[in-house]
Protein backbone atom coordinates (compact mmCIF):
# COMPACT_ATOMS: atom_id res chain seq x y z
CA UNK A 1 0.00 0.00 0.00
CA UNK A 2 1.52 3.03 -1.08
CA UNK A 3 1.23 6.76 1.05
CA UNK A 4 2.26 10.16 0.33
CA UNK A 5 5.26 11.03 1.81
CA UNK A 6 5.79 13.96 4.25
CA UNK A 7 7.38 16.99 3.63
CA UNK A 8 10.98 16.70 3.99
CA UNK A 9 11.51 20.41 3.02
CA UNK A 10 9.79 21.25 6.38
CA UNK A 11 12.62 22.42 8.89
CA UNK A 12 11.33 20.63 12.34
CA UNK A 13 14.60 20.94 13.62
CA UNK A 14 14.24 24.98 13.45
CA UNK A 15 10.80 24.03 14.58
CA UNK A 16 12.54 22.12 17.77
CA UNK A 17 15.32 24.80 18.15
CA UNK A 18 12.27 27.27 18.71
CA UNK A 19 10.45 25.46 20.78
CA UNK A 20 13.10 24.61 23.31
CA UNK A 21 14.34 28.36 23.10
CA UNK A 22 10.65 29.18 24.26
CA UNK A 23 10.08 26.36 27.06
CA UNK A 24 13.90 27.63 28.43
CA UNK A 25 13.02 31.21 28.76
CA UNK A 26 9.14 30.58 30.30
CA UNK A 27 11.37 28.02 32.70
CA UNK A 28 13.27 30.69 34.25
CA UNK A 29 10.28 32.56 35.76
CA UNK A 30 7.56 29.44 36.26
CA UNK A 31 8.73 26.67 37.49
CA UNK A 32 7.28 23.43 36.22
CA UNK A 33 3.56 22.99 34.32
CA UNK A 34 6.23 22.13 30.98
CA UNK A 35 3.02 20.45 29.88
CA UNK A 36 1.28 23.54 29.79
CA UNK A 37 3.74 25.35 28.18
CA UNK A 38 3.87 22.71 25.29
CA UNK A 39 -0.47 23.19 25.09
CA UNK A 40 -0.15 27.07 24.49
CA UNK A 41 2.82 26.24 21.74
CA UNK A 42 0.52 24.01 20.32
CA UNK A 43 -2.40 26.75 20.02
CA UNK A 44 0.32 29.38 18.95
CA UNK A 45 0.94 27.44 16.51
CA UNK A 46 -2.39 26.23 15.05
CA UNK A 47 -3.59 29.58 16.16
CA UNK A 48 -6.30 28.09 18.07
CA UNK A 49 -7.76 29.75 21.72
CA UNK A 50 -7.21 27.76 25.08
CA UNK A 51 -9.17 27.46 28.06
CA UNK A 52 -7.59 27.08 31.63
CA UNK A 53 -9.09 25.69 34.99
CA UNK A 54 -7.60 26.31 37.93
CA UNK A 55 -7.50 27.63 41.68
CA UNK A 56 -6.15 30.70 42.21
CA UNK A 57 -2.43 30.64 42.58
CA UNK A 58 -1.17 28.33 40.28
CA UNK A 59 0.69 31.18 37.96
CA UNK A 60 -2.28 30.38 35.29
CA UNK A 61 -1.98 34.80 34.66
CA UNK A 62 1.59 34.61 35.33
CA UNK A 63 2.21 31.44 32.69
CA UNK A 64 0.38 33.58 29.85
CA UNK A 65 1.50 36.96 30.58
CA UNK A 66 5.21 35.41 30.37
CA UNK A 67 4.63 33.15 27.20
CA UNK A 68 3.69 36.59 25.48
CA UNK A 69 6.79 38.02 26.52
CA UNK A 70 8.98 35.50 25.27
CA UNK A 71 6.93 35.23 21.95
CA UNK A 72 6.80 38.74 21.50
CA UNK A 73 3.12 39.27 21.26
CA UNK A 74 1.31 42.13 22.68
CA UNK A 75 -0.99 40.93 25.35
CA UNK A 76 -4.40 42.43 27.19
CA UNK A 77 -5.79 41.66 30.10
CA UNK A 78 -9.62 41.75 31.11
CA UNK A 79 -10.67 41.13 34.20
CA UNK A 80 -14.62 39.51 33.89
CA UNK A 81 -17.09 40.63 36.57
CA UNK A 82 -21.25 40.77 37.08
CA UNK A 83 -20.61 44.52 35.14
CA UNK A 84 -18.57 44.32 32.19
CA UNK A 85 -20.30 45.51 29.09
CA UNK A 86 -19.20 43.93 25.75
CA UNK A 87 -18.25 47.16 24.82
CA UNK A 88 -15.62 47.05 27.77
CA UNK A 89 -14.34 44.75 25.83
CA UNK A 90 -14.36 45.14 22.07
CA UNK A 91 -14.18 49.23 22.13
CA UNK A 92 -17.06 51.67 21.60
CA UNK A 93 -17.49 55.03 19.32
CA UNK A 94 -17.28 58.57 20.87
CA UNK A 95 -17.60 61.57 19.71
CA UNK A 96 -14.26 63.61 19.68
CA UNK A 97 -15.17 67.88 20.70
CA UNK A 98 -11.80 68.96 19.60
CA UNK A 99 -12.34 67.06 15.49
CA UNK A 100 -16.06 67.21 15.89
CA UNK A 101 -16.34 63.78 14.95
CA UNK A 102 -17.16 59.95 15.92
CA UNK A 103 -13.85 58.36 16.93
CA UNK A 104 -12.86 54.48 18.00
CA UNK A 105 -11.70 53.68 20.97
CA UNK A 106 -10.52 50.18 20.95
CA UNK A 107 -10.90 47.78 23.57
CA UNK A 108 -8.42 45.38 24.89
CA UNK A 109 -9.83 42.23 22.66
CA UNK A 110 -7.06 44.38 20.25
CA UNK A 111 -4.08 42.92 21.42
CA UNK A 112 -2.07 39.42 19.82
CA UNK A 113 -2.77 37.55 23.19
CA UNK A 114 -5.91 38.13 24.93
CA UNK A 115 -6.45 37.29 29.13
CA UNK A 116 -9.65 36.59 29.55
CA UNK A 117 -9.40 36.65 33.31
CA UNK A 118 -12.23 34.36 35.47
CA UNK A 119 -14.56 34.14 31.89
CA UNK A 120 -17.14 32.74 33.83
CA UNK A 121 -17.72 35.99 36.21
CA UNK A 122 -19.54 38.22 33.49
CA UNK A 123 -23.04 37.01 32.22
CA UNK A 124 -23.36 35.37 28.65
CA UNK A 125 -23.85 38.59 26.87
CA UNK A 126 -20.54 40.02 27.45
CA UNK A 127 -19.18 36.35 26.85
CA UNK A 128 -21.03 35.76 23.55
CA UNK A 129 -18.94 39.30 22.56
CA UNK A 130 -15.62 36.83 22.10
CA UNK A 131 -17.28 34.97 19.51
CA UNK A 132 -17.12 36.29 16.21
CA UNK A 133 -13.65 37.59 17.55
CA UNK A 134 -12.39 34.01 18.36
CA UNK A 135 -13.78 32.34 15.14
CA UNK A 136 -13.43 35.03 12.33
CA UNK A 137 -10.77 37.39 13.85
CA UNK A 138 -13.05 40.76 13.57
CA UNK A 139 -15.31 42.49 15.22
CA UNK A 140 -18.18 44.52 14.81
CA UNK A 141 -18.45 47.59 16.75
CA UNK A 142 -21.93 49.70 15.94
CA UNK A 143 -21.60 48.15 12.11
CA UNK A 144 -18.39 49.05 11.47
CA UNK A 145 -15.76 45.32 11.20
CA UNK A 146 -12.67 45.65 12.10
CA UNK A 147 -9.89 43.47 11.87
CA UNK A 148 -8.35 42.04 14.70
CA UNK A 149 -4.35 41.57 14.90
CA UNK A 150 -2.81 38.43 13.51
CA UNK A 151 -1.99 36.53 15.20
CA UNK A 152 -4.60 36.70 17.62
CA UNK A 153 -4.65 34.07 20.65
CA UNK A 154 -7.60 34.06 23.91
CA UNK A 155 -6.45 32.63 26.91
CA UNK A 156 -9.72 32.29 29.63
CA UNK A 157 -9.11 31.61 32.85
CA UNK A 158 -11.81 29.71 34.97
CA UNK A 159 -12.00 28.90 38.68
CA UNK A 160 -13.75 25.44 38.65
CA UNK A 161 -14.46 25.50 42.35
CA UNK A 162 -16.65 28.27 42.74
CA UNK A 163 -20.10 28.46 41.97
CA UNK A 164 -21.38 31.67 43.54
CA UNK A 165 -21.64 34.80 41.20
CA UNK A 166 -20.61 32.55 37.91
CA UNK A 167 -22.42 32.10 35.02
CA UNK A 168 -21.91 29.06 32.41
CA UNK A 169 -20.20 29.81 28.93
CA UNK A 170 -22.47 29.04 26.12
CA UNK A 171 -21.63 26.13 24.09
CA UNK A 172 -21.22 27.92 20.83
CA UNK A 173 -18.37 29.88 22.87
CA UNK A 174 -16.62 26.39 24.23
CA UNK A 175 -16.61 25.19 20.52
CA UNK A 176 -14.80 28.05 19.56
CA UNK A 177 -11.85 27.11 22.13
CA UNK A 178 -8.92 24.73 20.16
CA UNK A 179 -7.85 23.29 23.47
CA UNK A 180 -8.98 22.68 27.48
CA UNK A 181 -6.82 22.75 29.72
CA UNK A 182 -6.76 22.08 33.37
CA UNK A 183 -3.42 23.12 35.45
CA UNK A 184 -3.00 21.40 39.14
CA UNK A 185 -0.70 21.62 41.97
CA UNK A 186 2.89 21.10 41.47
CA UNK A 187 4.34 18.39 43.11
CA UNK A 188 6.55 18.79 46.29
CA UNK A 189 10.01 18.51 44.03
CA UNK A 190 8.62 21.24 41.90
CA UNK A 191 6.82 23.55 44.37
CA UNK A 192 10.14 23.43 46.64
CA UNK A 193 12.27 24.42 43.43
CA UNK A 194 9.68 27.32 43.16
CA UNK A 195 10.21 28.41 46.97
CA UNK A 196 13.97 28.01 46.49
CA UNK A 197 13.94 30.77 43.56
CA UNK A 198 11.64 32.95 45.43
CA UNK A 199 13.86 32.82 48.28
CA UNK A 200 17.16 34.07 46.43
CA UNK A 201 14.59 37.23 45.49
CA UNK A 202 17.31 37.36 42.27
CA UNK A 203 15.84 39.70 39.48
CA UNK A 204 14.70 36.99 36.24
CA UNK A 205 16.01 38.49 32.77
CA UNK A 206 13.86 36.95 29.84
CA UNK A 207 14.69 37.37 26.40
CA UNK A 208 11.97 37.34 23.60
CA UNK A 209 12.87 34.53 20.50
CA UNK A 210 13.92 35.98 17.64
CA UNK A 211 10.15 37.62 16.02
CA UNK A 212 11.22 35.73 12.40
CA UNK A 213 11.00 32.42 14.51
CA UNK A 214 7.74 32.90 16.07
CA UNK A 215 5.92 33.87 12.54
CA UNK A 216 7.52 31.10 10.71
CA UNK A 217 5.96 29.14 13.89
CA UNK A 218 2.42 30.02 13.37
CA UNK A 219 0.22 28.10 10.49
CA UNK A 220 2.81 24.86 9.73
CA UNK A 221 0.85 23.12 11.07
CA UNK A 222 -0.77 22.99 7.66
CA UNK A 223 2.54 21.61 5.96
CA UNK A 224 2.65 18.62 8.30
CA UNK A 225 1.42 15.00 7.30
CA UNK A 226 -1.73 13.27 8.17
CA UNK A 227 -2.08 9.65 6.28
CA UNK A 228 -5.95 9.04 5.25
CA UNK A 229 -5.84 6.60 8.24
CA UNK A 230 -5.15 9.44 10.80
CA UNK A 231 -8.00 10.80 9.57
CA UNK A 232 -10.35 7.83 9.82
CA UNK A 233 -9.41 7.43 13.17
CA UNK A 234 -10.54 11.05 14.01
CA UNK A 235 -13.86 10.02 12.24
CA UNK A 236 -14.22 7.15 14.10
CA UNK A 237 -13.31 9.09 17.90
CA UNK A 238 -15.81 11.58 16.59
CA UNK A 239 -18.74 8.82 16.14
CA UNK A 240 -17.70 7.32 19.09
CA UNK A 241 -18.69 10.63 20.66
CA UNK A 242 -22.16 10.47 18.93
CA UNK A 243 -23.28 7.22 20.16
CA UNK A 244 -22.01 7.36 23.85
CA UNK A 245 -24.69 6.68 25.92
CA UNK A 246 -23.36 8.78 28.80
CA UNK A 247 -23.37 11.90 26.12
CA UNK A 248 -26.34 13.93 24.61
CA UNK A 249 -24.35 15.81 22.63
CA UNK A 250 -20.94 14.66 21.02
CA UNK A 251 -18.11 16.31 19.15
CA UNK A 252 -19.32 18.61 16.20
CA UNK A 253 -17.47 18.46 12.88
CA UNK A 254 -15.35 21.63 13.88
CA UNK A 255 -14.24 19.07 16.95
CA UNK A 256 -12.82 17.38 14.53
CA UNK A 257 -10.86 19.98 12.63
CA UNK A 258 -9.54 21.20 15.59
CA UNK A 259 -8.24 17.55 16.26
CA UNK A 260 -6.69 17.43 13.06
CA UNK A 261 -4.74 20.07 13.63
CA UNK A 262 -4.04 20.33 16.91
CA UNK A 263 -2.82 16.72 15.88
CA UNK A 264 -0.29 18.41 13.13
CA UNK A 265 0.91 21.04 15.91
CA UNK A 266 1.67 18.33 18.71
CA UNK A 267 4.15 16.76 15.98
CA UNK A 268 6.03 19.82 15.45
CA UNK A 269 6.79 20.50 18.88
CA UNK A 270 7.88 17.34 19.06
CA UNK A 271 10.41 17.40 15.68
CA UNK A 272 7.91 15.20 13.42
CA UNK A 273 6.88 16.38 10.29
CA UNK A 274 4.24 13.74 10.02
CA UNK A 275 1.19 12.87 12.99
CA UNK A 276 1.19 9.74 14.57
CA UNK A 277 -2.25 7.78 16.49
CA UNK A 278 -0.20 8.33 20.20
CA UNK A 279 0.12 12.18 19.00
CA UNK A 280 -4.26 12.27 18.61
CA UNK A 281 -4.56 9.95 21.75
CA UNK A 282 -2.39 13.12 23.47
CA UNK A 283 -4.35 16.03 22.54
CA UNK A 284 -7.79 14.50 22.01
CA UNK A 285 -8.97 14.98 25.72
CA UNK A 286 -7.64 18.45 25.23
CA UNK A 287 -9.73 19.15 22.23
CA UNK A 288 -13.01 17.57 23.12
CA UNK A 289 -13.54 17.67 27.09
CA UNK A 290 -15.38 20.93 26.64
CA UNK A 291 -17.33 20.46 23.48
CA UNK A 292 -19.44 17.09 24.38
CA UNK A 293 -22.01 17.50 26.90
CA UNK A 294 -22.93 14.72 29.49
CA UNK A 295 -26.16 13.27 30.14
CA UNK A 296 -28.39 13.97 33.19
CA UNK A 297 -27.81 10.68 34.36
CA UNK A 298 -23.89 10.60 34.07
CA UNK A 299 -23.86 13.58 35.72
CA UNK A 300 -25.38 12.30 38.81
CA UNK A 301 -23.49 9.12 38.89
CA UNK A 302 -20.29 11.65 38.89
CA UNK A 303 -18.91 11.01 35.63
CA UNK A 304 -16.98 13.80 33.87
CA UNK A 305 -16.76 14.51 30.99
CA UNK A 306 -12.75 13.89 30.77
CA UNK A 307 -13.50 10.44 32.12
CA UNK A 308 -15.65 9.29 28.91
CA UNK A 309 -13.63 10.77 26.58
CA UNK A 310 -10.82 8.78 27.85
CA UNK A 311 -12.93 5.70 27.82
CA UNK A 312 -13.88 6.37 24.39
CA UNK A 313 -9.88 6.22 23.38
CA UNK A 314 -9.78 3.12 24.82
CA UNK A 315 -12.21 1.38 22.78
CA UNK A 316 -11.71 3.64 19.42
CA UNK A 317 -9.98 1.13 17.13
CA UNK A 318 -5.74 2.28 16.19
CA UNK A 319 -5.10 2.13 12.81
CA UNK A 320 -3.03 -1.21 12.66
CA UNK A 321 -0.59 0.47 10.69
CA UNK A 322 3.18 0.50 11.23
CA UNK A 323 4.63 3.86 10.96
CA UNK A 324 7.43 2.63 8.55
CA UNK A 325 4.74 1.67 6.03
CA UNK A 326 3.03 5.02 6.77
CA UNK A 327 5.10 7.90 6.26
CA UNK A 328 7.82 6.28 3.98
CA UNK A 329 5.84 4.89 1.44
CA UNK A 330 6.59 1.68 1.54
């Protein structure tokens, strides 16, 4: 059986030499959560928007406000409360006295890498304002569309254990959201490294990679492999989904896009120009936790969604092909 090859003219190795540049600077000011830092290269690169849970204090703010540094994007925060209008957030019109005439003032959603601090904290009106930003990279401010900057990355934050003075996202915002992910206490080794450096009270230098590296980054995800099989498995995860009797709603086609490429983006950080099954076993979790909803029933019986995803995995078929025959062609 014969396959397309994968590019060779692709330059992981830059790809790698980028990546490691980025996870070495981020390491000198947050100490462990490497994971995490590999799941926002992954969305710089497939330019896709992440979602975070965690308590406060785990250096979720701290992790994003650094990995724009080092990247070189211009970052915004936005603090979400009960009050904040959508136009706190995308800009509004005003008229200028001294030019006698309607100006824009921009909101924060115009920066490379959003914050969108505690989502959950403002109702779903201001919410729903993200979308059209997150999934067409404009806005519309009194019917005027602007363009937003490229690239253009949302990082939410959510506290999952509180449940006073929260609202829930709307699902066609979660869908919009390439990856979930959830960030938990270091370990003892880790969190006694962290004291150590906070201790020394040294002042932490961080340099920004080279801007040239980061834009060649963003969108090769598009010049890496996936054989035909890759994509059948997706297909059949994405089924799997459908029928899942602990699930009302499974993945939506756009689940599976994101999978796809999220797929393509995990190989590059790890020096593949081609995607492996172990590489869509990695990041499917990531990529559909948020987007299927569970059943009345599984909810009661304390299943999370996480939990059936991970089931699904389990049973979803590999393709029984050896990666050899795959990606050399022969």
């Amino acid at each position: 059986m014969k396959h397309t090859k994968p590019d060779e003219s692709l330059d992981v190795h830059q790809v790698k030499k980028t990546c490691d540049a980025i996870r070495k600077e981020v390491a000198k000011v947050v100490v462990g959560y490497e994971d995490v830092v590999d799941d926002f290269l992954v969305c710089l690169i497939a330019q896709g928007h992440m979602f975070m849970l965690g308590v406060p204090g785990i250096a979720k703010t701290t992790l994003a406000k650094t990995f724009a540094t080092v990247t070189g994007l211009s970052w915004n925060r936005v603090q979400f409360t009960q009050d904040l209008l959508p136009s706190d957030i995308l800009g509004h019109m005003f008229y200028d006295q001294k030019d006698q005439d309607f100006k824009l003032r921009k909101g924060p959603i115009f920066g490379e890498l959003v914050l969108a601090d505690e989502i959950n904290r403002a109702p779903p009106k201001t919410q729903s304002a993200l979308i059209e930003a997150m999934q067409e990279q404009q806005v519309t401010i009194e019917g005027k569309t602007l363009p937003l900057p490229y690239p253009f990355l949302v990082i939410a934050t959510k506290n999952p254990i509180e449940t006073e003075g929260v609202y829930p996202l709307p699902e066609a915002q979660l869908d919009r959201f390439l990856y979930r992910v959830s960030m938990d206490y270091l370990e003892p080794k880790k969190e006694l490294e962290l004291l150590k450096m906070k201790a020394a009270h040294e002042d932490t230098t961080i340099q920004a990679v080279e801007k040239e590296w980061i834009t060649q980054l963003i969108g090769m995800h598009h010049h890496v492999y996936a054989d035909e099989s890759i994509m059948q498995y997706i297909i059949r995860i994405l089924q799997e989904t459908r029928k899942a009797k602990e699930l009302v709603i499974g993945a939506s086609p756009r689940a599976g896009e994101h999978l796809l490429y999220a797929s393509k983006a995990y190989a590059l950080i790890r020096g593949k120009n081609y995607v492996i099954p172990d590489y869509v076993k990695t990041v499917a979790p990531k990529v559909l936790g948020h987007r299927v909803i569970l059943s009345a029933e599984s909810e009661l019986a304390g299943l999370s969604s996480d939990k059936v995803v991970f089931d699904i995995l389990k049973r979803v078929e590999i393709p029984d092909i050896l990666e050899t025959e795959v990606y050399t062609g022969n």
